[in-house]
PDB file of N, CA and C in Angstrom:
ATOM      1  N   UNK A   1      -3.991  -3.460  23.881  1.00  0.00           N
ATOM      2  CA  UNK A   1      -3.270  -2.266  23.501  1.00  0.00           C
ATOM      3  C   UNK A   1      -2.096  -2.596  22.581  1.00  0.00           C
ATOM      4  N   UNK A   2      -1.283  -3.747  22.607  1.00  0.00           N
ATOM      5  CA  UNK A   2      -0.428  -4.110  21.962  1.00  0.00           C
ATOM      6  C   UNK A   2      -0.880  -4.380  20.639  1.00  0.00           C
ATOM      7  N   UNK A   3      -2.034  -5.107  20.588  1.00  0.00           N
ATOM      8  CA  UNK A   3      -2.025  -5.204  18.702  1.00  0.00           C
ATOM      9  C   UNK A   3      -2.387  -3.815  18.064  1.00  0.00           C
ATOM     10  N   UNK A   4      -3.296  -2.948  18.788  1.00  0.00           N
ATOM     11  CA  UNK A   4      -3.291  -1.526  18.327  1.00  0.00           C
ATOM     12  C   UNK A   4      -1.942  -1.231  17.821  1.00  0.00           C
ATOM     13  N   UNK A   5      -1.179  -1.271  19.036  1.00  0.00           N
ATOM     14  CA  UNK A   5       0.055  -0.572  17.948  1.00  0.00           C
ATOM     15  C   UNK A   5       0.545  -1.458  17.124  1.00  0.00           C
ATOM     16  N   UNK A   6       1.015  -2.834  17.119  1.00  0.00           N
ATOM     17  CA  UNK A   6       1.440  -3.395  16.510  1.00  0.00           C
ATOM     18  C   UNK A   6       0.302  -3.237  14.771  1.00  0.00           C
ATOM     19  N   UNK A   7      -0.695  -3.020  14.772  1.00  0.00           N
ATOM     20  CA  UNK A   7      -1.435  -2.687  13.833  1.00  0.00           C
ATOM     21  C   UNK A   7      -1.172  -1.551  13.142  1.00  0.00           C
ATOM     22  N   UNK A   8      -1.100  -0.715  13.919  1.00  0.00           N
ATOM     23  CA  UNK A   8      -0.561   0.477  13.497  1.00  0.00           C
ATOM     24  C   UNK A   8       0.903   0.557  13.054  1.00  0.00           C
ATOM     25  N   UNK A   9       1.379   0.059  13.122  1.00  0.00           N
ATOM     26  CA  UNK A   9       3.195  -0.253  12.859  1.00  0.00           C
ATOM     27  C   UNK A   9       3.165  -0.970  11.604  1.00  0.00           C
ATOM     28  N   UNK A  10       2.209  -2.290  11.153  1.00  0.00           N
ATOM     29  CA  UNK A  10       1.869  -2.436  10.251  1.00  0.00           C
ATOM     30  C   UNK A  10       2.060  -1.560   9.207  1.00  0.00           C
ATOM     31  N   UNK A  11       0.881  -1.015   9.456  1.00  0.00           N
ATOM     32  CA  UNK A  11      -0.133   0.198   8.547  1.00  0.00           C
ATOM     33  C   UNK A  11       0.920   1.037   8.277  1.00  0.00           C
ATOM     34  N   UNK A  12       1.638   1.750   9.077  1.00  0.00           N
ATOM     35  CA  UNK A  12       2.881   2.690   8.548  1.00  0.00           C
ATOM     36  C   UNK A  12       3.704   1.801   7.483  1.00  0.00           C
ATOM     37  N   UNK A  13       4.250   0.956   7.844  1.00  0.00           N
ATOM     38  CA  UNK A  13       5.190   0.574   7.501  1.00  0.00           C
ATOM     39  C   UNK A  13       4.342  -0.483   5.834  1.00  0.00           C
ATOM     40  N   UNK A  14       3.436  -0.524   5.710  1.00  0.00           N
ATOM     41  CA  UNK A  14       3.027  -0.728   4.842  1.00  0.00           C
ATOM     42  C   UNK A  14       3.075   0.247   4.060  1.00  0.00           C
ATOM     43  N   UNK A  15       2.291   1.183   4.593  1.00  0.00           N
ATOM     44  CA  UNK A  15       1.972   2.493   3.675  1.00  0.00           C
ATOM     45  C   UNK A  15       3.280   3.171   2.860  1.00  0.00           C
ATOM     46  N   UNK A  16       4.590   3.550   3.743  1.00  0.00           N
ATOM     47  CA  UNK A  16       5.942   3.839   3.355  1.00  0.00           C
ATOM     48  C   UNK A  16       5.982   2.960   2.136  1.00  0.00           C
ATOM     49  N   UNK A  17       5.957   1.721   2.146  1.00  0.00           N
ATOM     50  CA  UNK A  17       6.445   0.459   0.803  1.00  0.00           C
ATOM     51  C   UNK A  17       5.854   0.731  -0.161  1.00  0.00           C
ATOM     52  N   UNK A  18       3.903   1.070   0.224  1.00  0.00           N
ATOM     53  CA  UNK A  18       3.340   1.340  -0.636  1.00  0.00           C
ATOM     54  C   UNK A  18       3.672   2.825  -1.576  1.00  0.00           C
ATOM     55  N   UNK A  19       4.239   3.978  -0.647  1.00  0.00           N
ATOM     56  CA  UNK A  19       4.225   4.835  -1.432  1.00  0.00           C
ATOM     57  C   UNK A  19       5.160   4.156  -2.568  1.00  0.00           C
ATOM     58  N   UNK A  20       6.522   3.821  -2.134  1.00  0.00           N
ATOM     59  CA  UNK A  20       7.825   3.995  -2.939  1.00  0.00           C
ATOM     60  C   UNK A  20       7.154   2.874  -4.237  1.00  0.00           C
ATOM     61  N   UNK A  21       6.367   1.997  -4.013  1.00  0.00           N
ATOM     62  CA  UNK A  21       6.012   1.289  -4.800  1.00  0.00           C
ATOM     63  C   UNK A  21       5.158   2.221  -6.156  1.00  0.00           C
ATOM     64  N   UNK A  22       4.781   3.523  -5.197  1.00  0.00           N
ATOM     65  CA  UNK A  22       3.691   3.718  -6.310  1.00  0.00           C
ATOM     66  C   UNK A  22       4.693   4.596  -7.458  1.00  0.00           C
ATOM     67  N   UNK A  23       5.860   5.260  -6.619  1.00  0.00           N
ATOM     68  CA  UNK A  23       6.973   5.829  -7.501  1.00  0.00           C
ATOM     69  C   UNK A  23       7.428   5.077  -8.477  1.00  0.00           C
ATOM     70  N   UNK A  24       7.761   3.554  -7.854  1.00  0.00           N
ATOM     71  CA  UNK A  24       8.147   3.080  -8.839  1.00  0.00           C
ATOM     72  C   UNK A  24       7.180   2.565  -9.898  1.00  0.00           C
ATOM     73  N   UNK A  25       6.067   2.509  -9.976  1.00  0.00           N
ATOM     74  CA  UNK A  25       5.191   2.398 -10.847  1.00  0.00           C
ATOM     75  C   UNK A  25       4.903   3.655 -12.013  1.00  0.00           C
ATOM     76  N   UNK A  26       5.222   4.859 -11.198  1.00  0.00           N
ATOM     77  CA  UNK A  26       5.428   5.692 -12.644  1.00  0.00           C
ATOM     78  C   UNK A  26       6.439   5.778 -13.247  1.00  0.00           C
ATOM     79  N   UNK A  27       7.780   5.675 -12.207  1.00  0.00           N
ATOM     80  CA  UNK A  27       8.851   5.724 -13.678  1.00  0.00           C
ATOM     81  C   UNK A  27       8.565   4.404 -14.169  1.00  0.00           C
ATOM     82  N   UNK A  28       8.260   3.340 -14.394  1.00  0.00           N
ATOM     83  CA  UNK A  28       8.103   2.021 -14.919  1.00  0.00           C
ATOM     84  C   UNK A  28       7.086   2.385 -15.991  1.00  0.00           C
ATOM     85  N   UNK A  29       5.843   3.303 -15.721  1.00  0.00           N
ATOM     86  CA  UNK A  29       5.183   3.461 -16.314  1.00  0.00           C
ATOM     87  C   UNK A  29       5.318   4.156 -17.672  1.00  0.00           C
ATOM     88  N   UNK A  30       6.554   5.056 -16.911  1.00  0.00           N
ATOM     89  CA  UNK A  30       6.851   6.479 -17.960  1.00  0.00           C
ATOM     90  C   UNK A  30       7.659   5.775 -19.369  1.00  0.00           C
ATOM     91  N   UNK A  31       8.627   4.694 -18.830  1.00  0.00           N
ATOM     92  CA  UNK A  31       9.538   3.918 -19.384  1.00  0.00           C
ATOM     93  C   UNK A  31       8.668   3.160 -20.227  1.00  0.00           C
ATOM     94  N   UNK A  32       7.721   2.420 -20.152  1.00  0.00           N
ATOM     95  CA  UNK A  32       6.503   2.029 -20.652  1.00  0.00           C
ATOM     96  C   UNK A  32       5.964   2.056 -22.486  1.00  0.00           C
ATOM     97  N   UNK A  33       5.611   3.614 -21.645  1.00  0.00           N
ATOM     98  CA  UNK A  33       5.226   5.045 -22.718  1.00  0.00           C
ATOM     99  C   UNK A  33       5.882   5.346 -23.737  1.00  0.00           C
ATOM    100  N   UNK A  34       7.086   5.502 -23.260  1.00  0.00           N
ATOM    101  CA  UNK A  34       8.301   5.770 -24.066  1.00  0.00           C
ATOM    102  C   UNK A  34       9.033   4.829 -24.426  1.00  0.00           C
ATOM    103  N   UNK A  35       8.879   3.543 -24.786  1.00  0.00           N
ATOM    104  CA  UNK A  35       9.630   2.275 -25.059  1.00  0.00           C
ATOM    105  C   UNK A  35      10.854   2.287 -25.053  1.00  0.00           C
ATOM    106  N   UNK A  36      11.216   2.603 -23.367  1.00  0.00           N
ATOM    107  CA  UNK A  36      12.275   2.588 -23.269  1.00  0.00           C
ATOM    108  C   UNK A  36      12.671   1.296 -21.976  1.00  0.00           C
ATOM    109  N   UNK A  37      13.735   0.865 -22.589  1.00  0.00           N
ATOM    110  CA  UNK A  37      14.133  -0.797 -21.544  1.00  0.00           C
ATOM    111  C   UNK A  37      13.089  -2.065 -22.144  1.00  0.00           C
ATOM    112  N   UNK A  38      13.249  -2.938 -20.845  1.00  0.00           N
ATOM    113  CA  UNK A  38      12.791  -4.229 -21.430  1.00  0.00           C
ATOM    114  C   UNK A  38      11.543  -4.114 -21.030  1.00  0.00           C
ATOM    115  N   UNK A  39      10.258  -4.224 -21.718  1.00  0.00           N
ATOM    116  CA  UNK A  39       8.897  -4.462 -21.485  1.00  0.00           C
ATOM    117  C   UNK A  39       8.411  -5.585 -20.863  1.00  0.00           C
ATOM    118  N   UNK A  40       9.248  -6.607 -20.762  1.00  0.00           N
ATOM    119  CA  UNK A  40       8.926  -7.896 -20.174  1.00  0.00           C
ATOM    120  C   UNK A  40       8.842  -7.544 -18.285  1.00  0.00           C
ATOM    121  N   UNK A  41       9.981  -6.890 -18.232  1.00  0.00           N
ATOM    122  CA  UNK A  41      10.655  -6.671 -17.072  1.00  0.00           C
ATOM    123  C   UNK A  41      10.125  -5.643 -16.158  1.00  0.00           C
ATOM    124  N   UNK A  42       9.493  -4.623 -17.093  1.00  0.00           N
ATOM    125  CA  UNK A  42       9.000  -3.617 -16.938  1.00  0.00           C
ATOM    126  C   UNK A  42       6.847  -3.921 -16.205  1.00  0.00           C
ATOM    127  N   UNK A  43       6.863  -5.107 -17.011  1.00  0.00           N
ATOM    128  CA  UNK A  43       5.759  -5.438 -16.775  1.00  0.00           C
ATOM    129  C   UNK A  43       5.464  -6.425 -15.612  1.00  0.00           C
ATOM    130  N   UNK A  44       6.632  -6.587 -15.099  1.00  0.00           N
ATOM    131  CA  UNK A  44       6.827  -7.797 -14.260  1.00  0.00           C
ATOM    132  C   UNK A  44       6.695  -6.667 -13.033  1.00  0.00           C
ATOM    133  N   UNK A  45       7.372  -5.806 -13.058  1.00  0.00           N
ATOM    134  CA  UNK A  45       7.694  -4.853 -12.176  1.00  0.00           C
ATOM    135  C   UNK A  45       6.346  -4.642 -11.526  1.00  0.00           C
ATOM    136  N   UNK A  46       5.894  -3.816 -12.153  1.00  0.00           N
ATOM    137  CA  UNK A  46       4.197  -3.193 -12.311  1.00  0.00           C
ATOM    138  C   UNK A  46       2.981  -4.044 -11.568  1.00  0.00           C
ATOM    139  N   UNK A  47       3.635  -5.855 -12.087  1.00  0.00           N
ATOM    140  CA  UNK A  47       2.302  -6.940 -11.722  1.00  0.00           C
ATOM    141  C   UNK A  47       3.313  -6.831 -10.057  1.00  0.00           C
ATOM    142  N   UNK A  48       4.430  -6.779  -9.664  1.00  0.00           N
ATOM    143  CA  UNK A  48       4.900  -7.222  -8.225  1.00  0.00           C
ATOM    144  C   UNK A  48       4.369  -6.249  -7.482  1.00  0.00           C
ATOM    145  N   UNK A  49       4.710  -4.488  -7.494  1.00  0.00           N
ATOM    146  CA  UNK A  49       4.311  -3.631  -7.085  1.00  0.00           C
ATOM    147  C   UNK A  49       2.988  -3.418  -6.586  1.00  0.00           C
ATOM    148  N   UNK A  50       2.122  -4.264  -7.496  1.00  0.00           N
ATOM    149  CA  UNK A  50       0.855  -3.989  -7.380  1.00  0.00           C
ATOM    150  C   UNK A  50       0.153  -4.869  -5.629  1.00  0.00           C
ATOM    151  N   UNK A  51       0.698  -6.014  -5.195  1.00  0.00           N
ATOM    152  CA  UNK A  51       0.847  -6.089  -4.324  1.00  0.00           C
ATOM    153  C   UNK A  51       1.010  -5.817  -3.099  1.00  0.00           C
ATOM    154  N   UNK A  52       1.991  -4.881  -2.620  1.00  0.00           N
ATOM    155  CA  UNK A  52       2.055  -4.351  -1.554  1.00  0.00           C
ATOM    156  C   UNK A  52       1.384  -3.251  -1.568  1.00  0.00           C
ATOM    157  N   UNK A  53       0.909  -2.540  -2.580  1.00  0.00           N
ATOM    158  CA  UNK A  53      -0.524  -1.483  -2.381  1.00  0.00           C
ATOM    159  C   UNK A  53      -1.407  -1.948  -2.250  1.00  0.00           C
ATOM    160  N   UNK A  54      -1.745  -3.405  -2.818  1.00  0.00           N
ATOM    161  CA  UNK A  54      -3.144  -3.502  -2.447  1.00  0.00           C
ATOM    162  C   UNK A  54      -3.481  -3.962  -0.852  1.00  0.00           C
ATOM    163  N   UNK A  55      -2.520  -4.357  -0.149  1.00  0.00           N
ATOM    164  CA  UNK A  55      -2.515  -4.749   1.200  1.00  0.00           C
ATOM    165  C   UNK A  55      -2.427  -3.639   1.861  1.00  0.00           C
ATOM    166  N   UNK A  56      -1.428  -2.691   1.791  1.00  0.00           N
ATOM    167  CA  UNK A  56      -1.769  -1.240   2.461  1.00  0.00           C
ATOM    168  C   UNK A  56      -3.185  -1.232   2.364  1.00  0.00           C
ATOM    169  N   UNK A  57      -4.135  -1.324   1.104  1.00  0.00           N
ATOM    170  CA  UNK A  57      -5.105  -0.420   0.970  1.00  0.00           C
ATOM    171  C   UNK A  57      -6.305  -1.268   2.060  1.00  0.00           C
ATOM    172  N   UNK A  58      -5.958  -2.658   2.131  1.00  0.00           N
ATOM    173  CA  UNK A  58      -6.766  -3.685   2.771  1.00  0.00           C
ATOM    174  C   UNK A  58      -6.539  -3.390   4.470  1.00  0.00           C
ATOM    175  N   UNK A  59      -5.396  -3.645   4.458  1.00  0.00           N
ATOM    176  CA  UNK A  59      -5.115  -3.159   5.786  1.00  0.00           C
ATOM    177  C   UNK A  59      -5.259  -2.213   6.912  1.00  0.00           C
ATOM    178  N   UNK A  60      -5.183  -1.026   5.543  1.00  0.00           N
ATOM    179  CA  UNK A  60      -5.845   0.157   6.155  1.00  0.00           C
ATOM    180  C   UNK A  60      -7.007   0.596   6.586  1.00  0.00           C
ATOM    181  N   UNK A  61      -7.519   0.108   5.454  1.00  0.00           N
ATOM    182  CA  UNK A  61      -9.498  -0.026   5.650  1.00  0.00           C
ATOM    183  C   UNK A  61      -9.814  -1.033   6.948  1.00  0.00           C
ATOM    184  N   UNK A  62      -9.316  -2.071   7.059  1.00  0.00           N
ATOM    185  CA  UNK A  62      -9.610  -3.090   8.247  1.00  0.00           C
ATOM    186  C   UNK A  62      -9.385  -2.049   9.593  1.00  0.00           C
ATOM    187  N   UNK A  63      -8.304  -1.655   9.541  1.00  0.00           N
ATOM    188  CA  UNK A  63      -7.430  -0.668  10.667  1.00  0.00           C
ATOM    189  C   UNK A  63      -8.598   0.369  11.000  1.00  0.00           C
ATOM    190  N   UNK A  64      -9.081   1.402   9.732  1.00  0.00           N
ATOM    191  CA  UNK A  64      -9.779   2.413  10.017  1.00  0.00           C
ATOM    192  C   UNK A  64     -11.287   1.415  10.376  1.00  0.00           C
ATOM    193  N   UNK A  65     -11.931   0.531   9.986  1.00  0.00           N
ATOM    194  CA  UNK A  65     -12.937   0.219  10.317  1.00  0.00           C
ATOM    195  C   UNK A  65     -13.402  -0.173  12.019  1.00  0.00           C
ATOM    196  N   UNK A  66     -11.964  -0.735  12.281  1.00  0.00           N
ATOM    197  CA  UNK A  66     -11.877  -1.135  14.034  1.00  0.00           C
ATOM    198  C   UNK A  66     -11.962   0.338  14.680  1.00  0.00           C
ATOM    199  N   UNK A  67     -11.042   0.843  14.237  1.00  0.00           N
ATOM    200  CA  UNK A  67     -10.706   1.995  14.968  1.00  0.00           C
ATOM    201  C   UNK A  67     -12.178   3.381  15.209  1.00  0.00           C
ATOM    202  N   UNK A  68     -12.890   3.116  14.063  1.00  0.00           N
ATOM    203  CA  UNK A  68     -13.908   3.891  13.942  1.00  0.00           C
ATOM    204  C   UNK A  68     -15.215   3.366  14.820  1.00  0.00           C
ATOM    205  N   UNK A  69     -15.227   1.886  14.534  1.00  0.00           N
ATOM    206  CA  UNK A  69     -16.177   1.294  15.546  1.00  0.00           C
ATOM    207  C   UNK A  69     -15.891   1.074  17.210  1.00  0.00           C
ATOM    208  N   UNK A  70     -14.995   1.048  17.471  1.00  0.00           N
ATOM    209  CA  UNK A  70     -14.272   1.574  18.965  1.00  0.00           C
ATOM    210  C   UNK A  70     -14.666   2.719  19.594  1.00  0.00           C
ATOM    211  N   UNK A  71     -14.387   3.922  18.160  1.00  0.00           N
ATOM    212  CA  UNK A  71     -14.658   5.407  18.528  1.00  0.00           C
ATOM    213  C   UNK A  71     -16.237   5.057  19.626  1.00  0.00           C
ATOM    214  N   UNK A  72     -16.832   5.005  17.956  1.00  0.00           N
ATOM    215  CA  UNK A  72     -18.366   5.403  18.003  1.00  0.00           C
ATOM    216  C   UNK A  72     -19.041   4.419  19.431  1.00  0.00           C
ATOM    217  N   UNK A  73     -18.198   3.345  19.774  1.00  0.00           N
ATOM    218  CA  UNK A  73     -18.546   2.645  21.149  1.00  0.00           C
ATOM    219  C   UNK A  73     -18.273   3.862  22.054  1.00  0.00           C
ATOM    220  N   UNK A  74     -17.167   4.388  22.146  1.00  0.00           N
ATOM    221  CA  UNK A  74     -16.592   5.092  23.319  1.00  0.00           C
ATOM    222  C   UNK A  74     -17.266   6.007  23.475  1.00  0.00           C
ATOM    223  N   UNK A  75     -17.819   6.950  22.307  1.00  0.00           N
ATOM    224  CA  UNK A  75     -19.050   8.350  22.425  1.00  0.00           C
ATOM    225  C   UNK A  75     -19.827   8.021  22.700  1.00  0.00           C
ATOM    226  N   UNK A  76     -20.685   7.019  23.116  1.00  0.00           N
ATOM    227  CA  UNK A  76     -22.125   6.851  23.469  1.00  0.00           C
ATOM    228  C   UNK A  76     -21.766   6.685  25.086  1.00  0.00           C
TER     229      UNK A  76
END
């Protein structure tokens, strides 16, 4: 029961990082567009960000895959 939640605590707390990450990927993006600031920096931004979404997205899927195969044990 403990890694459930602790999994789940994860997963939130991933997901939160991931959103703000994805915010900051559009104003970075918008800034981008509009050649505005340093492009180096801007691009650095974008390659770091990209990171903690893709682990939300890994994490989550792992999370929903347990959780779904548990279900479908428990209904039969």
């Amino acid at each position: 029961m403990k890694t459930k939640n602790v999994s789940f605590l994860v997963t939130v707390i991933l997901g939160i990082i991931s959103a703000g990450c994805l915010v900051l990927s559009y104003q970075v993006g918008d800034d981008i567009w509009n050649g505005q600031g340093n492009r180096e920096v801007q691009w650095e931004m974008l390659r770091i960000s990209f990171w903690p979404m893709a682990a939300f997205h890994i994490v989550f899927f792992v999370n929903a895959t347990i959780l779904l195969s548990n279900w479908r044990k428990g209904s039969k």
